[in-house]
PDB file of N, CA and C in Angstrom:
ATOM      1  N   UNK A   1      -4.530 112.979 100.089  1.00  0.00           N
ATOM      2  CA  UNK A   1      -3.157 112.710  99.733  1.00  0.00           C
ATOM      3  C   UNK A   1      -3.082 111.376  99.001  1.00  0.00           C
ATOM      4  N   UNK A   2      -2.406 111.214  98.330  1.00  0.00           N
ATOM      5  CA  UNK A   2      -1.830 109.869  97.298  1.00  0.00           C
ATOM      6  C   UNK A   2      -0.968 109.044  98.373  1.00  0.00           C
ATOM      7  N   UNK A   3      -1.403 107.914  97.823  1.00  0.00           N
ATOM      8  CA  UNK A   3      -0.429 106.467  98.547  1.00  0.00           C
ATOM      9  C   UNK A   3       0.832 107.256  98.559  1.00  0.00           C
ATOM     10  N   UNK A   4       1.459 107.424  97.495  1.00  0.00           N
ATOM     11  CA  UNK A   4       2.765 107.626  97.150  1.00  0.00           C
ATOM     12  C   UNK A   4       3.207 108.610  98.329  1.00  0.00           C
ATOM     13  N   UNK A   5       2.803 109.698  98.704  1.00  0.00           N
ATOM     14  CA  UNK A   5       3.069 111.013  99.592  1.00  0.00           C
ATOM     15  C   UNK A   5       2.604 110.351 101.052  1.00  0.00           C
ATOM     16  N   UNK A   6       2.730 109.376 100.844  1.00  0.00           N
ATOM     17  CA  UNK A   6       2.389 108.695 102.507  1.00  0.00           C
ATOM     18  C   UNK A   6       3.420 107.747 102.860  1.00  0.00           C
ATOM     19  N   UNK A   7       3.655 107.179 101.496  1.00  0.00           N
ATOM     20  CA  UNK A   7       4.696 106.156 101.462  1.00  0.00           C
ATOM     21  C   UNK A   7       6.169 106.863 102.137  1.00  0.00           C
ATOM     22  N   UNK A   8       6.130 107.779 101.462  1.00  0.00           N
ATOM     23  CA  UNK A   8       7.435 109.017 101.237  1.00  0.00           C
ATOM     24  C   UNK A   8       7.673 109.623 102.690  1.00  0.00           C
ATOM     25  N   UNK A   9       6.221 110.046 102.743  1.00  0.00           N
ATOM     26  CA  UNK A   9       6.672 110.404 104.376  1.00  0.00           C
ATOM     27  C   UNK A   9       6.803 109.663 105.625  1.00  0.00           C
ATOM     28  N   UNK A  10       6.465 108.621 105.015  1.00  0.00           N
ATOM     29  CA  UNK A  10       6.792 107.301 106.212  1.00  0.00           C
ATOM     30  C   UNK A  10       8.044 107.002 106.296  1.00  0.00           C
ATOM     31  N   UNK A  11       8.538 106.937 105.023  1.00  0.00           N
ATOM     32  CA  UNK A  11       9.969 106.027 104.795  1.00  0.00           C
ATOM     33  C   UNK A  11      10.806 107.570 105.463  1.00  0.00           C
ATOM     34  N   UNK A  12      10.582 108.773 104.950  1.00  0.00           N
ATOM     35  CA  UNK A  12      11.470 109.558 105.364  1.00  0.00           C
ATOM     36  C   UNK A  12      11.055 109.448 107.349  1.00  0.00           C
ATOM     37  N   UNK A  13      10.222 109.079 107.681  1.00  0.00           N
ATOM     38  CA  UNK A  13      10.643 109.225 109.390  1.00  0.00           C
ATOM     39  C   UNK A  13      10.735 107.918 109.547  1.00  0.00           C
ATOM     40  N   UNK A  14      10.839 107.106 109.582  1.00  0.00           N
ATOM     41  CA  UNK A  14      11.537 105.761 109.722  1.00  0.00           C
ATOM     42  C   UNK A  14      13.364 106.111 109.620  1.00  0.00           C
ATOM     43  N   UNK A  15      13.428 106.772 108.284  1.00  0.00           N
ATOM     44  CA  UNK A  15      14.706 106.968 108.287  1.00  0.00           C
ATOM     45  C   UNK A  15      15.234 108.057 108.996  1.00  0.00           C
ATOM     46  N   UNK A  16      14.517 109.179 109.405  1.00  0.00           N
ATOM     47  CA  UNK A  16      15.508 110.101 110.692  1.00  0.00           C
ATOM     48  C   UNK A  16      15.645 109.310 111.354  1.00  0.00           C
ATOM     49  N   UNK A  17      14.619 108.925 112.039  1.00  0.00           N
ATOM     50  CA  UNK A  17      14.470 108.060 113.358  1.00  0.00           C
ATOM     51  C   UNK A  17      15.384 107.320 113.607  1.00  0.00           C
ATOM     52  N   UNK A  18      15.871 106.261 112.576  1.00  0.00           N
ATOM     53  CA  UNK A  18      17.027 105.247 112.773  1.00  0.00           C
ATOM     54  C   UNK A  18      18.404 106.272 112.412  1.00  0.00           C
ATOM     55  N   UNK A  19      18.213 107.417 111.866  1.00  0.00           N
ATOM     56  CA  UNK A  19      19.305 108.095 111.851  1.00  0.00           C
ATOM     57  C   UNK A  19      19.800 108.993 113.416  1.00  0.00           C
ATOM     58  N   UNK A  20      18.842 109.159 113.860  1.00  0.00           N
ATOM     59  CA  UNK A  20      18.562 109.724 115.288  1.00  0.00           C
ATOM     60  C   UNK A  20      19.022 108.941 116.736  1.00  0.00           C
ATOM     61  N   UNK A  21      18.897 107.757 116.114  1.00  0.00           N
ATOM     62  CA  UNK A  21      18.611 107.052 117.525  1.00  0.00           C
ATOM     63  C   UNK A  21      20.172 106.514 117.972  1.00  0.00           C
ATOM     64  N   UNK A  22      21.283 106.195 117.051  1.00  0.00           N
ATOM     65  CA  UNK A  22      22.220 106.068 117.813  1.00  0.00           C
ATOM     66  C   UNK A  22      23.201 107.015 118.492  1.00  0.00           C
ATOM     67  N   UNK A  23      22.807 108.590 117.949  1.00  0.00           N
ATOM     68  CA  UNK A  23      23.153 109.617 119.030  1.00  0.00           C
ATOM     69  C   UNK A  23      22.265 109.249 120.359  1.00  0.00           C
ATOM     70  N   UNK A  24      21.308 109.409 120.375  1.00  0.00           N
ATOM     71  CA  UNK A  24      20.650 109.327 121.729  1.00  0.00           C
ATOM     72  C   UNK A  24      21.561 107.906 122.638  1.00  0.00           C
ATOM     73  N   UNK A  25      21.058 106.898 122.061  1.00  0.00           N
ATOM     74  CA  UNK A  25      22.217 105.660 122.418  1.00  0.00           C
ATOM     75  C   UNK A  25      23.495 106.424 123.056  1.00  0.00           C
ATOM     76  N   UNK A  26      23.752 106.522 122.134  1.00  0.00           N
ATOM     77  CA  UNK A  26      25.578 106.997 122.652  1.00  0.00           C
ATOM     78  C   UNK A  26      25.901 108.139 123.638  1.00  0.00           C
ATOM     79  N   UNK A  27      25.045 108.923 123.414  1.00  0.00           N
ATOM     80  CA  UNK A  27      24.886 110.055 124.893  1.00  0.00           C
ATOM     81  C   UNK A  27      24.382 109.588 126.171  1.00  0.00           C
ATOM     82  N   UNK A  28      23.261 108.343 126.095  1.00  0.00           N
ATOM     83  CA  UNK A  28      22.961 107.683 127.360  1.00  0.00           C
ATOM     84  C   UNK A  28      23.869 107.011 127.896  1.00  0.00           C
ATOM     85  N   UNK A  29      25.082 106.233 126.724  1.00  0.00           N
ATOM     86  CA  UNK A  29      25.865 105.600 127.117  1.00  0.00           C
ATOM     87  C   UNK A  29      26.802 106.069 128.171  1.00  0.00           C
ATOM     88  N   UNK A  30      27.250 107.253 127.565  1.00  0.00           N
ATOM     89  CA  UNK A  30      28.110 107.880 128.096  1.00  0.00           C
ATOM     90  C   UNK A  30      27.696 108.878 129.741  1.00  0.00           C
ATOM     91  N   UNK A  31      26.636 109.371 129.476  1.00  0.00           N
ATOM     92  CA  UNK A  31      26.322 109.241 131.030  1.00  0.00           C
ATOM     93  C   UNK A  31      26.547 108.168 131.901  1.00  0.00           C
ATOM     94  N   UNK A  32      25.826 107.264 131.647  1.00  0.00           N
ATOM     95  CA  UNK A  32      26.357 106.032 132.194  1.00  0.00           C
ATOM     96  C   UNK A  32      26.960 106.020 132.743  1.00  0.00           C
ATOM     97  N   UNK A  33      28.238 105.940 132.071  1.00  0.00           N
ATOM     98  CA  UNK A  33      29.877 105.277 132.107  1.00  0.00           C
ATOM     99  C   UNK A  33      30.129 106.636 132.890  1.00  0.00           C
ATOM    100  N   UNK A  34      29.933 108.001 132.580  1.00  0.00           N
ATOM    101  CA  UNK A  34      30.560 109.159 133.547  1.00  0.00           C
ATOM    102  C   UNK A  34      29.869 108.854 134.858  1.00  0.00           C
ATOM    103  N   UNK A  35      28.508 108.273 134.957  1.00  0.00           N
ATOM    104  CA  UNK A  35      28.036 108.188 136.327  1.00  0.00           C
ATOM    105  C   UNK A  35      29.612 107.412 137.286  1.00  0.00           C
ATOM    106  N   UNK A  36      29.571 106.490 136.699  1.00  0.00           N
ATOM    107  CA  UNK A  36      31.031 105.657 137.361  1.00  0.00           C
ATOM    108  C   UNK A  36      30.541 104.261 138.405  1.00  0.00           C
ATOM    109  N   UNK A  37      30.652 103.864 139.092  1.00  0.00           N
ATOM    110  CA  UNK A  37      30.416 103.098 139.725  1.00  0.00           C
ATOM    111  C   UNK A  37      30.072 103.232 141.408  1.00  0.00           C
ATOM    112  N   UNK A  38      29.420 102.928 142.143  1.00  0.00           N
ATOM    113  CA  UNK A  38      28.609 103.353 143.365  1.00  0.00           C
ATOM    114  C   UNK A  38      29.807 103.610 144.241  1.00  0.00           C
ATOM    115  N   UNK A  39      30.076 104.543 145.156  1.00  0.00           N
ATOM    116  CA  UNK A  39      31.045 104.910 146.286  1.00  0.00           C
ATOM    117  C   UNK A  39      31.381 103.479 147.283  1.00  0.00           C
ATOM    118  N   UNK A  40      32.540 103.103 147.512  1.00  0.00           N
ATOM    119  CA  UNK A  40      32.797 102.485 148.935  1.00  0.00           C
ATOM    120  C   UNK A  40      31.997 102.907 149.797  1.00  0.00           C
ATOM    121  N   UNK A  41      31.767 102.757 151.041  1.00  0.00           N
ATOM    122  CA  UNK A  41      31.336 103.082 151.762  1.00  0.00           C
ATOM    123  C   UNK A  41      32.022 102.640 153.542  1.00  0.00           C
ATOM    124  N   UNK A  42      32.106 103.413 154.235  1.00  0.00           N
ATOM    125  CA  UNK A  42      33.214 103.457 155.443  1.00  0.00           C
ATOM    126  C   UNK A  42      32.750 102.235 156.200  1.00  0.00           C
ATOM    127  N   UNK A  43      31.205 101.500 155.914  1.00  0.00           N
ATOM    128  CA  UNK A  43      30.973 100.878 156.619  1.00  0.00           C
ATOM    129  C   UNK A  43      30.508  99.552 156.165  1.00  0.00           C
ATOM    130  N   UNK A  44      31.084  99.510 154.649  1.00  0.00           N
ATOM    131  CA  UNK A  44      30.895  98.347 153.942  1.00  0.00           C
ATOM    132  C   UNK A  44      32.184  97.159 154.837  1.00  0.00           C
ATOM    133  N   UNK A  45      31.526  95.987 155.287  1.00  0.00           N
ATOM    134  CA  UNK A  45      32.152  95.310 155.571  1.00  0.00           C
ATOM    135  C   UNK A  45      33.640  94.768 155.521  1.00  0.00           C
ATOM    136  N   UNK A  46      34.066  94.780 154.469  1.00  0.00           N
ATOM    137  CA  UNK A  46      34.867  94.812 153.672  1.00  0.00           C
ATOM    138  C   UNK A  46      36.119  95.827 153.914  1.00  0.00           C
ATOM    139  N   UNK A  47      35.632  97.085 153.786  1.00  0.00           N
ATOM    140  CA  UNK A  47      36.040  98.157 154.024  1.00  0.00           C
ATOM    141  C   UNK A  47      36.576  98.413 155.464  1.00  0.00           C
ATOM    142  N   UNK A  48      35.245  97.789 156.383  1.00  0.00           N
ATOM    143  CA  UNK A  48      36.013  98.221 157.688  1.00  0.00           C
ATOM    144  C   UNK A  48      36.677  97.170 157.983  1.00  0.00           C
ATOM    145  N   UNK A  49      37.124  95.987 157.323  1.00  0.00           N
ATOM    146  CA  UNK A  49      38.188  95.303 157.727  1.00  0.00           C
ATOM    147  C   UNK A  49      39.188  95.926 157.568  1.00  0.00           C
ATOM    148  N   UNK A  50      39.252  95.683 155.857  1.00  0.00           N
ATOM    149  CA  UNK A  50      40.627  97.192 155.875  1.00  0.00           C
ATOM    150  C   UNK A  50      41.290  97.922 156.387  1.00  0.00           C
ATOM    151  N   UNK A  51      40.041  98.737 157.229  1.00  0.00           N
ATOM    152  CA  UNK A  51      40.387 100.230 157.812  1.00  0.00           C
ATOM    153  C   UNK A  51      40.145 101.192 156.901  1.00  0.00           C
ATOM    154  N   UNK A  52      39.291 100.966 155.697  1.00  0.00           N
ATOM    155  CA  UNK A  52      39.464 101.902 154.823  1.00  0.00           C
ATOM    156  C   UNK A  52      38.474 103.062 155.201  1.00  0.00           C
ATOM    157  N   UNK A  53      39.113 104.230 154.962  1.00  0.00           N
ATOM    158  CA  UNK A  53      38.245 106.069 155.089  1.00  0.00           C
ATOM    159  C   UNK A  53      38.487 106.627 154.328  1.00  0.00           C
ATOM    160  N   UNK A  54      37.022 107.344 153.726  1.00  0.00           N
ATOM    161  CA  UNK A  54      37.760 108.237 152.796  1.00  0.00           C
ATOM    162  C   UNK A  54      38.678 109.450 152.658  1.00  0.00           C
ATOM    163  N   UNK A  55      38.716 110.095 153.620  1.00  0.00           N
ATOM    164  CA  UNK A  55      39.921 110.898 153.986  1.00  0.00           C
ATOM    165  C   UNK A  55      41.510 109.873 154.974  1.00  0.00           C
ATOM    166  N   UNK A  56      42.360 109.454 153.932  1.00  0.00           N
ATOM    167  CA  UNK A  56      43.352 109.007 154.718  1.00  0.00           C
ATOM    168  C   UNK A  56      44.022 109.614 156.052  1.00  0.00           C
ATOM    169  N   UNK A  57      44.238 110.833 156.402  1.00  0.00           N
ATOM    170  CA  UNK A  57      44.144 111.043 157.232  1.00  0.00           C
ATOM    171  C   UNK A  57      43.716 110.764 158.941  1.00  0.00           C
ATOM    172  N   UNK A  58      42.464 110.307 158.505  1.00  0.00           N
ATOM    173  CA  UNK A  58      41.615 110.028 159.452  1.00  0.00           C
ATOM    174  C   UNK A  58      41.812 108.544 159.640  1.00  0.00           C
ATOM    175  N   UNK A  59      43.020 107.353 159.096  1.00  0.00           N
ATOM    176  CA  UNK A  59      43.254 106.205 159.342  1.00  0.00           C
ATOM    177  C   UNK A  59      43.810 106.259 160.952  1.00  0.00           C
ATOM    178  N   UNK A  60      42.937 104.864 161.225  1.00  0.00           N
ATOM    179  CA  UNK A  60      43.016 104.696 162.857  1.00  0.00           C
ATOM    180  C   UNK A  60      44.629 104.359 162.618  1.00  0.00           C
ATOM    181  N   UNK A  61      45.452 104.856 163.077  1.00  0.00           N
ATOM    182  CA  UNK A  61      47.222 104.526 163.240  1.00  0.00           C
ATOM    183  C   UNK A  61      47.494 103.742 164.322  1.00  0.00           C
ATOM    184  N   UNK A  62      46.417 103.720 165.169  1.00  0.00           N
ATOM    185  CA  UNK A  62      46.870 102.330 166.376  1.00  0.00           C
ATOM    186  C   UNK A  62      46.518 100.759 165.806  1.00  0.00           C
ATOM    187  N   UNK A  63      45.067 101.161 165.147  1.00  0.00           N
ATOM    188  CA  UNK A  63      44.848  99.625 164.566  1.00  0.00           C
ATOM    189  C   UNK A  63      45.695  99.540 163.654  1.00  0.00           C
ATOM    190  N   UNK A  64      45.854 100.588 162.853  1.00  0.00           N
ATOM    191  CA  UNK A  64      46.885 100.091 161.158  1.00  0.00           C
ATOM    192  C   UNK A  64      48.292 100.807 161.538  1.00  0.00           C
ATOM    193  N   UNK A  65      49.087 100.326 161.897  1.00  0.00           N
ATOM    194  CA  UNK A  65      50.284 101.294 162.510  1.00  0.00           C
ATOM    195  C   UNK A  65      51.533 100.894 161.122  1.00  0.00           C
ATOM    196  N   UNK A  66      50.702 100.271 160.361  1.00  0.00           N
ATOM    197  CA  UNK A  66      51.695 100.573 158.999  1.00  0.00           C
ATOM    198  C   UNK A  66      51.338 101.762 158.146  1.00  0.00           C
ATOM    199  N   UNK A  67      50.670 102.350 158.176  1.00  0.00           N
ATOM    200  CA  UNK A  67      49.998 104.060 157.962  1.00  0.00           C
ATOM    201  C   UNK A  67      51.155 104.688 158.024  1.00  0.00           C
ATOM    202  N   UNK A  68      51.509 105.170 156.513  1.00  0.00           N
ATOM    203  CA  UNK A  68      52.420 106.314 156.545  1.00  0.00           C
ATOM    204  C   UNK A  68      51.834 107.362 156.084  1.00  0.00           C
ATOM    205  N   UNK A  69      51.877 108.929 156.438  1.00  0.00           N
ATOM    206  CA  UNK A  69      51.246 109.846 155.864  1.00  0.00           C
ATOM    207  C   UNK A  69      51.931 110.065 154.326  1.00  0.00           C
ATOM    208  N   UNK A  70      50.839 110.601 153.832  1.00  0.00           N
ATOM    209  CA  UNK A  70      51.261 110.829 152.391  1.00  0.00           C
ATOM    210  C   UNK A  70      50.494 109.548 151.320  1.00  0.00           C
ATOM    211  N   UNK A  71      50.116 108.510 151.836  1.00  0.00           N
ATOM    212  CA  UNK A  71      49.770 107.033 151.759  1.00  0.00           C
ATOM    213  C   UNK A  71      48.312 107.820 151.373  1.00  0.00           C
ATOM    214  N   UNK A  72      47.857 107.236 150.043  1.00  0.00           N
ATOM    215  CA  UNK A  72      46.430 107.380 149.357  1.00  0.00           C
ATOM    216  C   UNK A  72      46.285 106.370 148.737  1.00  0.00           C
ATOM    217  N   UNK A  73      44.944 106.744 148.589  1.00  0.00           N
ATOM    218  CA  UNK A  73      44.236 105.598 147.138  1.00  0.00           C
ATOM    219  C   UNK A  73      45.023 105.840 145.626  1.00  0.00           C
ATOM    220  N   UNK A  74      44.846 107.232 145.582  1.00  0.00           N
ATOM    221  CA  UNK A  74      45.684 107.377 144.176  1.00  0.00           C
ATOM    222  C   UNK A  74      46.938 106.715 144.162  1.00  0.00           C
ATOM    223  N   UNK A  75      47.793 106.977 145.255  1.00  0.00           N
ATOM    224  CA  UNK A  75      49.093 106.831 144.771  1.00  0.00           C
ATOM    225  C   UNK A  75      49.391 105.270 145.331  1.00  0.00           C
ATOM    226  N   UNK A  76      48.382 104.449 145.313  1.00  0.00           N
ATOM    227  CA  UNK A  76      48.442 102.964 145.649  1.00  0.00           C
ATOM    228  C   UNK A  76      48.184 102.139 144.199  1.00  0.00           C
ATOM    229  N   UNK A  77      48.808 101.134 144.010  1.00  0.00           N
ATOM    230  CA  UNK A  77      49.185 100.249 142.875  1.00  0.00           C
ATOM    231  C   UNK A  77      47.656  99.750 142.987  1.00  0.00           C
ATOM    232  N   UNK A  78      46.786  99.783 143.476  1.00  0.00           N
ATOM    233  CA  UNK A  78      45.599  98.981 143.643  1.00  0.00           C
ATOM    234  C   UNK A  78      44.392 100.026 142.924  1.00  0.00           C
ATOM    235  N   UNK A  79      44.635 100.734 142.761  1.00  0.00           N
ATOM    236  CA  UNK A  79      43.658 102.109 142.259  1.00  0.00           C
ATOM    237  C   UNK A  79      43.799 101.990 140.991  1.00  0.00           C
ATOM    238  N   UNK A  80      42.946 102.490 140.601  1.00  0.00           N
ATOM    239  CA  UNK A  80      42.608 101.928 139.004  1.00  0.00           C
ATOM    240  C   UNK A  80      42.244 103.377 138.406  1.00  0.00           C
ATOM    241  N   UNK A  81      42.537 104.204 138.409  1.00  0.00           N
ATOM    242  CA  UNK A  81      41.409 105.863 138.299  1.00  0.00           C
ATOM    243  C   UNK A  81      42.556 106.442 137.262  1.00  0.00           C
ATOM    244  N   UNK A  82      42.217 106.986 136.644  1.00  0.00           N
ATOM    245  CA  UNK A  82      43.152 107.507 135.199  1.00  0.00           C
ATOM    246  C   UNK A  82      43.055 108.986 135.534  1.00  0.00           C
ATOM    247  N   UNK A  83      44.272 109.708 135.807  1.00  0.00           N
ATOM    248  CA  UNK A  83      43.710 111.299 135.761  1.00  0.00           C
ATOM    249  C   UNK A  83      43.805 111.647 137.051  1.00  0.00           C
ATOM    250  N   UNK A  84      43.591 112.849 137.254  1.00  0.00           N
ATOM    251  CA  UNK A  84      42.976 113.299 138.611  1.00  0.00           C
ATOM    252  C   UNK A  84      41.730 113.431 138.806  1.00  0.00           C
ATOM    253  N   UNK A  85      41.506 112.063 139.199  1.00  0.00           N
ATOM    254  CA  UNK A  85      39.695 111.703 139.683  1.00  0.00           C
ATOM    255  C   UNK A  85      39.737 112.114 140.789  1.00  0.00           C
ATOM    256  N   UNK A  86      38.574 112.147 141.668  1.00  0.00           N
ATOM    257  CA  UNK A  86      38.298 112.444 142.683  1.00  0.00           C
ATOM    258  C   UNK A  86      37.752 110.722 143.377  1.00  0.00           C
ATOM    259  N   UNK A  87      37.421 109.992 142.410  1.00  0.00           N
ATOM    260  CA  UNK A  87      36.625 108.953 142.745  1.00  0.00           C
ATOM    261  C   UNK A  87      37.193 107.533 141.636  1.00  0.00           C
ATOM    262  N   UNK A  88      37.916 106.376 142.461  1.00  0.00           N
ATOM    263  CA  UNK A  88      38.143 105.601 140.826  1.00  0.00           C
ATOM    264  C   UNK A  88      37.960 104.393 141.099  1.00  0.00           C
ATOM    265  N   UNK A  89      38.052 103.237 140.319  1.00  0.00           N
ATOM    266  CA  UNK A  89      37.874 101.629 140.596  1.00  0.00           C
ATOM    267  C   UNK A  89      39.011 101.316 141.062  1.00  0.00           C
ATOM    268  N   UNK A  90      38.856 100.141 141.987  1.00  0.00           N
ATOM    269  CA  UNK A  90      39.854  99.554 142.818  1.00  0.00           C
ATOM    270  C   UNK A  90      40.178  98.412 143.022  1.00  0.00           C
ATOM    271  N   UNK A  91      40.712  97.437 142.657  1.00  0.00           N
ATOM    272  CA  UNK A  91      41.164  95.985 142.763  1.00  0.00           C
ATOM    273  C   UNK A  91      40.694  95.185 144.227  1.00  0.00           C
ATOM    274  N   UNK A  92      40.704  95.947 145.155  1.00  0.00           N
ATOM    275  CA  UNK A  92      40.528  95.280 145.886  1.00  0.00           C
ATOM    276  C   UNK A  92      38.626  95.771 146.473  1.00  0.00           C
ATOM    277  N   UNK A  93      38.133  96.347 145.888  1.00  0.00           N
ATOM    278  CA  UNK A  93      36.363  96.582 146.202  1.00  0.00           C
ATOM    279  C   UNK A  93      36.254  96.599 144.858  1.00  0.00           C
ATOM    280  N   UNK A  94      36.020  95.304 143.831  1.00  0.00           N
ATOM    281  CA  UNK A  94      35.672  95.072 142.527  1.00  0.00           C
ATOM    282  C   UNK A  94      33.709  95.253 142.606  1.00  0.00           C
ATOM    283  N   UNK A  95      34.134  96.833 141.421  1.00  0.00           N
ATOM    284  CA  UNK A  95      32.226  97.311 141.266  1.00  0.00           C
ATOM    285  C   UNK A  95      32.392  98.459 142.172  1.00  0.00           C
ATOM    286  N   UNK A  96      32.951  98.731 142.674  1.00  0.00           N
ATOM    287  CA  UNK A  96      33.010 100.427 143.704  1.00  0.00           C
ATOM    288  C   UNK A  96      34.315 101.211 143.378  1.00  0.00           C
ATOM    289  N   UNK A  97      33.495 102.158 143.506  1.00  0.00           N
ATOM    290  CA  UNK A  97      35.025 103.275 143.211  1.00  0.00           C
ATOM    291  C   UNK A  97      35.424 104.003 144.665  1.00  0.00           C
ATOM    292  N   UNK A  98      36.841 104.053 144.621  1.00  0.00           N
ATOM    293  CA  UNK A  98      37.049 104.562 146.562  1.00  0.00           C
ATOM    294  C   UNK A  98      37.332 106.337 145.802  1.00  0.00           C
ATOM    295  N   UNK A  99      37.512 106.617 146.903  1.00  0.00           N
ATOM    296  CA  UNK A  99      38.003 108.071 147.145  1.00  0.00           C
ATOM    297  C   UNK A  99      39.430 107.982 146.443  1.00  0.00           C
ATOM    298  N   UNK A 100      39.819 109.047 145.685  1.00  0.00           N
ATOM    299  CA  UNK A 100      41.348 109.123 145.659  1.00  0.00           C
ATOM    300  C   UNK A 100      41.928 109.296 146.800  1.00  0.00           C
ATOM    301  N   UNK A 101      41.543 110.259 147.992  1.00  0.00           N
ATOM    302  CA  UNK A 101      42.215 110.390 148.776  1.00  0.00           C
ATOM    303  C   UNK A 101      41.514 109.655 150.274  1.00  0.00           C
ATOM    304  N   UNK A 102      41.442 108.509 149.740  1.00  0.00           N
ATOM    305  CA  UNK A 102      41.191 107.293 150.965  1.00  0.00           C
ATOM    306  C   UNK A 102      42.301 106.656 151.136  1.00  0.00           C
ATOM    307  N   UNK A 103      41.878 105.647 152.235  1.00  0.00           N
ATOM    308  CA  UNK A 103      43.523 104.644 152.385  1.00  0.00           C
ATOM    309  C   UNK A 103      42.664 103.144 152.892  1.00  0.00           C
ATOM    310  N   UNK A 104      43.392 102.300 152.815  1.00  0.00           N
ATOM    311  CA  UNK A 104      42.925 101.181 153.548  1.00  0.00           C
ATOM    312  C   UNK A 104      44.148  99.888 153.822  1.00  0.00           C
ATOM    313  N   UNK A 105      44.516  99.263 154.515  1.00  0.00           N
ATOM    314  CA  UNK A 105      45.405  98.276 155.022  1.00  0.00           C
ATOM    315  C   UNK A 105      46.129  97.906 153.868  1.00  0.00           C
ATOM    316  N   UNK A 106      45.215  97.623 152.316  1.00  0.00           N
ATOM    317  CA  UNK A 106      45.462  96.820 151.518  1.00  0.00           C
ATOM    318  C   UNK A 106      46.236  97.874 150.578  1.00  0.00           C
ATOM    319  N   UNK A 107      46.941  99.029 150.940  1.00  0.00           N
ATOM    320  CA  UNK A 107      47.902  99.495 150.577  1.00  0.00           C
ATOM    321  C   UNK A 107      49.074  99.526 149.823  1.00  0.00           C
ATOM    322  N   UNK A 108      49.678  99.640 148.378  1.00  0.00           N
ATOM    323  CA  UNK A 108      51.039  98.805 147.949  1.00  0.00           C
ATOM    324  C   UNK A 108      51.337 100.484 147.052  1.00  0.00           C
ATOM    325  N   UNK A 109      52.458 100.753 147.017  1.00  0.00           N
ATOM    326  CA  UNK A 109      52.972 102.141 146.934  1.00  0.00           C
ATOM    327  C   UNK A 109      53.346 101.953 145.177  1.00  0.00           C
ATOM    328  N   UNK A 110      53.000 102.333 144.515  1.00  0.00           N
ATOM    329  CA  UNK A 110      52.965 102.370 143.355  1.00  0.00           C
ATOM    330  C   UNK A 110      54.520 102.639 142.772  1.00  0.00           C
ATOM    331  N   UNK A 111      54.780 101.906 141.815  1.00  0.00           N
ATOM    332  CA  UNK A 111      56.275 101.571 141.495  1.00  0.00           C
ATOM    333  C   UNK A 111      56.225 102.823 140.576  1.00  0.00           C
TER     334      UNK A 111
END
C-alpha cells in the first residue's frame, strides 16, 4: 500500500472515532444521572432521628405524634423529585434520594 492509503485510512478512523465518542459520552452520562443518587436508609443516623421510613405508614405515631396520615415525602415541600418518582432528592438528606412514599419529622406540607 502507498503512504497516501495509510494516511487516508488513519485520518478517516481518527475521525469516526472522535465522531463516535461523544454519543458513547452522553449515553454513559445519562445512565448515570438515571442511576439517581444512593437510597436513605431506615437506619442512617440521621434518618432515625427523624423517624424517617420508607413506607409512611409505618411512622412510629407515639414518638412523632405530629404524623398525619396522608403525610409523604412527595407531598412535603422538602422533596425535590419531579414527576411521579418512586425515589427523589431531599433537602434535608443532601446526596440521597428518600422514598416518595416515606415520611420523617422534618415534614412541611407543600403550599
Amino acid at each position: 500500500m502507498s503512504d497516501r492509503t495509510n494516511f487516508q485510512r488513519r485520518t478517516f478512523l481518527k475521525v469516526s472515532c472522535l465522531a463516535v465518542m461523544p454519543a458513547g459520552l452522553a449515553t454513559h452520562a445519562g445512565m448515570t444521572l438515571a442511576a439517581g443518587a444512593p437510597h436513605v436508609s431506615e437506619n442512617d443516623p440521621t434518618a432515625k432521628a427523624l423517624g424517617y421510613v420508607d413506607d409512611a405508614t409505618k411512622a412510629d405515631k407515639k414518638k412523632f405524634p405530629n404524623y398525619k396520615e396522608g403525610e409523604t415525602c412527595a407531598n412535603c415541600q422538602n422533596f425535590e423529585g419531579k414527576g411521579n418518582v418512586a425515589w427523589g432528592p431531599c433537602k434535608i438528606f443532601p446526596g440521597k434520594d428518600v422514598n416518595a412514599k416515606g415520611w420523617c419529622n422534618a415534614y412541611v406540607k407543600k403550599a
